[in-house]
N, C-alpha and C. Protein backbone atom coordinates (compact mmCIF):
# COMPACT_ATOMS: atom_id res chain seq x y z
N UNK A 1 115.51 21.76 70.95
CA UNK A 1 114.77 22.99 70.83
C UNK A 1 113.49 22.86 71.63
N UNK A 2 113.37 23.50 72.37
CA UNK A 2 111.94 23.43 73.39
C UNK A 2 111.16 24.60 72.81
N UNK A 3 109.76 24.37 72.86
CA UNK A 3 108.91 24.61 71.90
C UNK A 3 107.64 24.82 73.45
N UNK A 4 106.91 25.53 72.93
CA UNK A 4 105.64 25.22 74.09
C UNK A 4 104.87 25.24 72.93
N UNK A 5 104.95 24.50 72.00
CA UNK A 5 103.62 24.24 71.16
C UNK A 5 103.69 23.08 70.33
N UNK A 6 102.94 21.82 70.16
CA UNK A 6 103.21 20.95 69.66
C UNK A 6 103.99 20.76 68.21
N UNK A 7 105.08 19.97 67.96
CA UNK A 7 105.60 20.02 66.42
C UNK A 7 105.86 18.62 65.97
N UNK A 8 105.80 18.83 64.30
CA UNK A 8 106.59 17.35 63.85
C UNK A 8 107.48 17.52 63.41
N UNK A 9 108.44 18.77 63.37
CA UNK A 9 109.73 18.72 62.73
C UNK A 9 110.62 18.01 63.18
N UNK A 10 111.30 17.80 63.94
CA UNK A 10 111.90 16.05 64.49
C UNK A 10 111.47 15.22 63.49
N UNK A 11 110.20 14.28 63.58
CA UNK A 11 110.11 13.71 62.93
C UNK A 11 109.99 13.51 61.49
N UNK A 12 109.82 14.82 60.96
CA UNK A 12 110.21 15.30 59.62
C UNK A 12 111.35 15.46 59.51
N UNK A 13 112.13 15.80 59.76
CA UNK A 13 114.04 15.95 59.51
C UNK A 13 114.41 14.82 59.29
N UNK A 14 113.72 13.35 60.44
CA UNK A 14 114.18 12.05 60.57
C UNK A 14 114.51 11.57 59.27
N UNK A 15 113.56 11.83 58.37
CA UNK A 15 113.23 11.08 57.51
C UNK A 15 113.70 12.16 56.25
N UNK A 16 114.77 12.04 55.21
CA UNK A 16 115.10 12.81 54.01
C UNK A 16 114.03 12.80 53.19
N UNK A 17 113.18 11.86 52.48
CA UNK A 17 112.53 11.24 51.71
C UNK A 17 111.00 12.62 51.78
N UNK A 18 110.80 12.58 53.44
CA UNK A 18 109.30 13.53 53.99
C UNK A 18 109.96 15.27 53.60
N UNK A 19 111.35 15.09 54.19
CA UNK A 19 111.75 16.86 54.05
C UNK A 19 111.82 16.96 52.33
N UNK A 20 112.46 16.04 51.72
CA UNK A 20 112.23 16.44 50.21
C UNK A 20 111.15 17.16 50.10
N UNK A 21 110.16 16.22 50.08
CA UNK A 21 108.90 16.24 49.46
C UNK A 21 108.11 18.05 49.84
N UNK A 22 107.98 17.87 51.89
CA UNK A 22 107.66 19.45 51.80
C UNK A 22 108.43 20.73 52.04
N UNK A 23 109.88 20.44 52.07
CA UNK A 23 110.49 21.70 51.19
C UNK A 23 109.86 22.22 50.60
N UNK A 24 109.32 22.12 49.46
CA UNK A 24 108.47 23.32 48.38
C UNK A 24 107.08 23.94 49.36
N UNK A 25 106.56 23.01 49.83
CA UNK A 25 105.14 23.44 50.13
C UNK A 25 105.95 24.82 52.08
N UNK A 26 106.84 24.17 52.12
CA UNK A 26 107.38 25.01 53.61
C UNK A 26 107.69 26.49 52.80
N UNK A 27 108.71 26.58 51.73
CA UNK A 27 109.09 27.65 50.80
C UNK A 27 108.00 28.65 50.59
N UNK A 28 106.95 27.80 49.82
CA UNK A 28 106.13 27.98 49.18
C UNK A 28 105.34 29.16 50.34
N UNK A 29 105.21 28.35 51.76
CA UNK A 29 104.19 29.45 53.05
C UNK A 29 105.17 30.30 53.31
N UNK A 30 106.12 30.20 53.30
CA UNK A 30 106.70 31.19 54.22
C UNK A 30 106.93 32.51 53.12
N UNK A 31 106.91 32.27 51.96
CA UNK A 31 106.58 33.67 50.85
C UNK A 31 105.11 34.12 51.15
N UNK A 32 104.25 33.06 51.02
CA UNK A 32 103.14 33.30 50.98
C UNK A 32 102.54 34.31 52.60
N UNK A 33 103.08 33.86 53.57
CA UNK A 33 102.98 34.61 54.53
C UNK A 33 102.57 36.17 54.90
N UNK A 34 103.93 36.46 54.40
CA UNK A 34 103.84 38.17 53.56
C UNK A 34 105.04 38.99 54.62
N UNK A 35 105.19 38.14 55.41
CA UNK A 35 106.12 39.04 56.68
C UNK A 35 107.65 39.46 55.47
N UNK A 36 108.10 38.13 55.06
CA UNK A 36 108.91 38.81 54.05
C UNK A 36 109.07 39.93 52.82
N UNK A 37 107.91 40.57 52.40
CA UNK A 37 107.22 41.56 51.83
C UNK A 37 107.52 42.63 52.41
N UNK A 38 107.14 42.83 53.92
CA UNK A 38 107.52 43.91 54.84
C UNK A 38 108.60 44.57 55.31
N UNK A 39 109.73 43.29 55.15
CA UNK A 39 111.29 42.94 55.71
C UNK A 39 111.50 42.62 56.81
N UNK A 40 110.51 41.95 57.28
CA UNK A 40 110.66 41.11 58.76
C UNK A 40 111.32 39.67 58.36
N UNK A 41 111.65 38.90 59.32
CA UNK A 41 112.16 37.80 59.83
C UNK A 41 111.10 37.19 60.44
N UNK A 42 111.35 36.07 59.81
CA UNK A 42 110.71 34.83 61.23
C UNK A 42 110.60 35.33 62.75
N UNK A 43 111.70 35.46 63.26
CA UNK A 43 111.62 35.63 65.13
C UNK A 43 111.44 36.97 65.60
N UNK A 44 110.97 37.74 64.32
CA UNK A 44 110.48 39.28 64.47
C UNK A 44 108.97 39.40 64.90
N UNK A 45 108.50 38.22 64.31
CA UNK A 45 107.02 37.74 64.56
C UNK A 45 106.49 36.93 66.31
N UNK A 46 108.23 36.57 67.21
CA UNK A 46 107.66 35.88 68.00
C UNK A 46 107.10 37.18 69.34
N UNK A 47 105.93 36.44 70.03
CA UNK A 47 105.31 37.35 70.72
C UNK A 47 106.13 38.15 72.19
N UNK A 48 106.27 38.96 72.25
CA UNK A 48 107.36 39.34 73.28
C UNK A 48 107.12 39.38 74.46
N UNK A 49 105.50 38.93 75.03
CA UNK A 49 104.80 39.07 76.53
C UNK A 49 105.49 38.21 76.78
N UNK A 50 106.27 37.06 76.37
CA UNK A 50 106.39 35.94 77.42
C UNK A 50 107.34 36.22 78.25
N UNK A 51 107.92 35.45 79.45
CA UNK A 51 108.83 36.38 80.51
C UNK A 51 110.46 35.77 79.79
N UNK A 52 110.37 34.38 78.80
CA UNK A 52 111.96 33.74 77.91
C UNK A 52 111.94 34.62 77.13
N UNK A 53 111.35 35.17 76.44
CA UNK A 53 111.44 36.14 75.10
C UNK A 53 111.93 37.38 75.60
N UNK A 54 111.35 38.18 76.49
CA UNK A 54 112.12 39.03 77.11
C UNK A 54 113.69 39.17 77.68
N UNK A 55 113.43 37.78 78.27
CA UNK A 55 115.04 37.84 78.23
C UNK A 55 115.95 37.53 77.18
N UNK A 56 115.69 37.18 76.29
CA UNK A 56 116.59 36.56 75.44
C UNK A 56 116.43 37.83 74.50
N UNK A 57 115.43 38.65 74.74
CA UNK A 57 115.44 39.78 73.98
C UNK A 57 116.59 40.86 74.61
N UNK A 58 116.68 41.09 75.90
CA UNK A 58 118.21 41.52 76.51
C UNK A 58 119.44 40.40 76.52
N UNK A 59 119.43 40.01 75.83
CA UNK A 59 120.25 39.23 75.66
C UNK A 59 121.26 38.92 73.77
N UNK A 60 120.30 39.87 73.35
CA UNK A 60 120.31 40.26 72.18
C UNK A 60 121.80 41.15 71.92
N UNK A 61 122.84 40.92 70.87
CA UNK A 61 123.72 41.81 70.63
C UNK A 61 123.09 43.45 70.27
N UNK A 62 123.54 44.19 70.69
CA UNK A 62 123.58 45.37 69.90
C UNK A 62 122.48 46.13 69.00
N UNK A 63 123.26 45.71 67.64
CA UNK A 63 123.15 45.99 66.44
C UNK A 63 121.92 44.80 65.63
N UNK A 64 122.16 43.99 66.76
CA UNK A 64 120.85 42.80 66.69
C UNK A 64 119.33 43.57 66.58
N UNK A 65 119.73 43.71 67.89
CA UNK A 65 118.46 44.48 68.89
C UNK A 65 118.02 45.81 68.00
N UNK A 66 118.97 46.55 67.40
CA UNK A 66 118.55 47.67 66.78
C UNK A 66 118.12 47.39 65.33
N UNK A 67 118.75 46.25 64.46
CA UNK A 67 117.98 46.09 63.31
C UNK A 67 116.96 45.32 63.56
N UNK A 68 116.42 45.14 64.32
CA UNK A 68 114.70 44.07 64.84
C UNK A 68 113.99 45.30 65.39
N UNK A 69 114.36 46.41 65.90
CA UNK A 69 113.34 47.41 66.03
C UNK A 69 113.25 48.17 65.06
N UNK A 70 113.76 48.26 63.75
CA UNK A 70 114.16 48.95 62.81
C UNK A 70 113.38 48.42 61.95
N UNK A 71 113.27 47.00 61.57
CA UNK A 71 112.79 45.82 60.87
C UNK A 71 111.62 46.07 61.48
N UNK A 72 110.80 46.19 62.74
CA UNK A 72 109.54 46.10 63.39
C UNK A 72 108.71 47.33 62.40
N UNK A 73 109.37 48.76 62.73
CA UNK A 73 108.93 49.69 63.13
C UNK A 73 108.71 50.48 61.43
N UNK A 74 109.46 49.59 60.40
CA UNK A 74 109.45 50.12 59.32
C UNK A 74 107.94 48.91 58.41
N UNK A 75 107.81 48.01 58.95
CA UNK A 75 106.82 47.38 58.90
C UNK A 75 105.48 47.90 59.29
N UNK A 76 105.66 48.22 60.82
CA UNK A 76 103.81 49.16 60.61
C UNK A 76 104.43 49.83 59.69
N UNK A 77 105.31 50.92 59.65
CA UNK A 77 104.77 52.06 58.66
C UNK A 77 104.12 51.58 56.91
N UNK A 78 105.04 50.47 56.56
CA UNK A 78 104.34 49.58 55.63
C UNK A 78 102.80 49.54 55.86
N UNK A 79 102.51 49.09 57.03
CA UNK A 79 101.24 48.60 56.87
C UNK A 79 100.18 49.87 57.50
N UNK A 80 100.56 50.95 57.77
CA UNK A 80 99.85 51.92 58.11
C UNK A 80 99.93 52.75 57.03
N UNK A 81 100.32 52.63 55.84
CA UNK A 81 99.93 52.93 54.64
C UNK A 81 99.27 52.18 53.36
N UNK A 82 99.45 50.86 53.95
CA UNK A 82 98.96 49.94 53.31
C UNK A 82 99.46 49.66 51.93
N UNK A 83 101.00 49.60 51.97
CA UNK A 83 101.64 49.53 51.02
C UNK A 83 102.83 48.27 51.48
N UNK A 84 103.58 48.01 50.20
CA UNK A 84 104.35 47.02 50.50
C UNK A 84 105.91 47.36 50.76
N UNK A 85 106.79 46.85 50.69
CA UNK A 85 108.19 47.49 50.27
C UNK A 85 108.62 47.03 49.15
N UNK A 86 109.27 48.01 48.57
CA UNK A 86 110.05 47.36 46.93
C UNK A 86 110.62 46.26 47.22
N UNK A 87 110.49 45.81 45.80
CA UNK A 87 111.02 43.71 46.02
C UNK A 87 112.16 43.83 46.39
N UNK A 88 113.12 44.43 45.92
CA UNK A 88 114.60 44.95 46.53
C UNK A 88 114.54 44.95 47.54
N UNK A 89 114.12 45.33 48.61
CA UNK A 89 113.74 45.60 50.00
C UNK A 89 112.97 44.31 50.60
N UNK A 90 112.82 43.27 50.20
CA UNK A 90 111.80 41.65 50.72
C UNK A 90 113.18 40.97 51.64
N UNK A 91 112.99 40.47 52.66
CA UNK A 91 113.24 39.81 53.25
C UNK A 91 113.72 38.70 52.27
N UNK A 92 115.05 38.16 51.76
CA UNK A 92 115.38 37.02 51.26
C UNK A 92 115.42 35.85 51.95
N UNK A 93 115.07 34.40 51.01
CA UNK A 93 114.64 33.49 52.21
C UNK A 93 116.59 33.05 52.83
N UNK A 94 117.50 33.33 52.50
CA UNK A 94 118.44 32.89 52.96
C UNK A 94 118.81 34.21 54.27
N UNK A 95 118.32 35.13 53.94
CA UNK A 95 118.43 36.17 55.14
C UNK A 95 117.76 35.88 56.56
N UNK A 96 116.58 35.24 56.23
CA UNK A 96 114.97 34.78 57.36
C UNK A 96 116.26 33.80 57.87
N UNK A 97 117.26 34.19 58.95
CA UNK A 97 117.47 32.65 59.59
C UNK A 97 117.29 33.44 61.46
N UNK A 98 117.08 32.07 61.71
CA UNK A 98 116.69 32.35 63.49
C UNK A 98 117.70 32.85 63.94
N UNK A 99 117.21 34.26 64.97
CA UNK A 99 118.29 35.01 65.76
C UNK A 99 118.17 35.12 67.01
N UNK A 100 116.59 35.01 67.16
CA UNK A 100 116.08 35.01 68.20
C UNK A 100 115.70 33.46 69.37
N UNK A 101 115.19 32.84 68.84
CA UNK A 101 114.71 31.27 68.99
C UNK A 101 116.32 30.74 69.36
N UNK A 102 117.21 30.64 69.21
CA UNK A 102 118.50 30.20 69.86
C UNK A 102 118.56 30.72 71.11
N UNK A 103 118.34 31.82 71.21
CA UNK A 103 118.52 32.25 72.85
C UNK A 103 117.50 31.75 73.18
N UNK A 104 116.23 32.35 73.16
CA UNK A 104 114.60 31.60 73.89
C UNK A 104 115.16 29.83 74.09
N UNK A 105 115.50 28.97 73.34
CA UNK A 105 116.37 27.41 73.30
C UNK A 105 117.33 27.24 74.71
N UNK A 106 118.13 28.49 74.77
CA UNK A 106 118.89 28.39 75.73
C UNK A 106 118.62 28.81 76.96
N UNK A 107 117.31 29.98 76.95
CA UNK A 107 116.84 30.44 78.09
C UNK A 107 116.13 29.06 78.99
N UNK A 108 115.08 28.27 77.85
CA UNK A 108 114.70 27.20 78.69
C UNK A 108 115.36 25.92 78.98
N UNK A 109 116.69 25.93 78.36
CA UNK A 109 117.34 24.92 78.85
C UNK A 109 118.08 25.44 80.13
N UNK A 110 118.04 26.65 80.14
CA UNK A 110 118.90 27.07 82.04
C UNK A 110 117.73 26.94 82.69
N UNK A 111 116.47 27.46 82.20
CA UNK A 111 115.32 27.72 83.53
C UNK A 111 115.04 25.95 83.65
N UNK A 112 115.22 24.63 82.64
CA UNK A 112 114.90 23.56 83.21
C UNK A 112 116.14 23.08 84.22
N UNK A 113 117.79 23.10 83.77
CA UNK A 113 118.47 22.87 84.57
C UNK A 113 118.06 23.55 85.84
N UNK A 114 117.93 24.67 86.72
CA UNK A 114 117.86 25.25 87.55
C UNK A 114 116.63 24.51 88.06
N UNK A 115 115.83 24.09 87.27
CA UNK A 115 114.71 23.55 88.48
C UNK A 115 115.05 22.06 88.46
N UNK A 116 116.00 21.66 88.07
CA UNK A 116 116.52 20.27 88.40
C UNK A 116 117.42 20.15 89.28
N UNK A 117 118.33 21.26 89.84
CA UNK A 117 119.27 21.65 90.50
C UNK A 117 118.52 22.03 91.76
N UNK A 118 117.45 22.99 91.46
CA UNK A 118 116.60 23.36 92.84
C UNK A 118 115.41 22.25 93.52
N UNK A 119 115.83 20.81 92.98
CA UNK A 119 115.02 19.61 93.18
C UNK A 119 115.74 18.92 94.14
N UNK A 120 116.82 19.12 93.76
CA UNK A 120 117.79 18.49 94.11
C UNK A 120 117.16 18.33 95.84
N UNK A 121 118.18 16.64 96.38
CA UNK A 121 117.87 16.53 97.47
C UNK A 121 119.03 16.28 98.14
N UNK A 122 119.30 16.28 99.71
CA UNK A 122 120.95 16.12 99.90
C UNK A 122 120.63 14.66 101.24
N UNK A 123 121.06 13.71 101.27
CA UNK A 123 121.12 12.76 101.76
C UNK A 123 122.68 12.55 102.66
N UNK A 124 122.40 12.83 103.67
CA UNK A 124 123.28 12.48 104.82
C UNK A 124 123.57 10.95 105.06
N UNK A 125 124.58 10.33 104.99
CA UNK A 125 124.71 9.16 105.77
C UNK A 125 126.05 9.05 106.82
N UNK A 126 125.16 8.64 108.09
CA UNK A 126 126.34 8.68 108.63
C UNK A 126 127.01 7.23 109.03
């Protein structure tokens, strides 16, 4: 998973003993957050200027693409009333899984192949 921002999850996964332990306290933020309140997702939150996110945002199925603008757009209205959505309506944490971040994963693993490919050097011997 390529990341442009430093992480320790690697080295937290490594180890069962560390993920035990902050499981609760990870649970615990990502309620606390509030995006699930609204009925957003995790990768509803990622920023869309970048030029991988864009693509992987056309790259999006369908019905993908239309419940993430749906999910966006019913959120301001949440918050331009300054109200929440019924708990019925919360983002469940088994629902929050990445939809987006798999493609952005795959976008920069083609844009690094391609500049390893466009490195490339060709050596003649005769």
């Amino acid at each position: 998973m390529a990341t442009s921002y430093p992480t320790l999850a690697p080295f937290i996964f490594k180890r069962p003993w560390l993920t035990n332990m902050l499981k609760p306290v990870a649970q615990w933020y990502g309620n606390a957050a509030g995006y699930r309140q609204l009925g957003l997702r995790a990768d509803d939150l990622i920023v869309e200027e970048d030029e991988n996110v864009i693509k992987a945002l056309k790259r999006l199925p369908s019905k993908e693409a239309y419940d993430r603008v749906y999910r966006l757009r019913r959120a301001f209205q949440c918050s331009t009333t300054h109200k929440l959505l019924p708990k019925s309506e919360w983002t469940k944490p088994e629902e929050d899984v990445p939809y987006l971040q798999p493609l952005i994963d795959q976008i920069h693993a083609e844009d690094k192949e391609r500049a390893a490919l466009d490195s490339l050097t060709v050596i003649k011997s005769h």
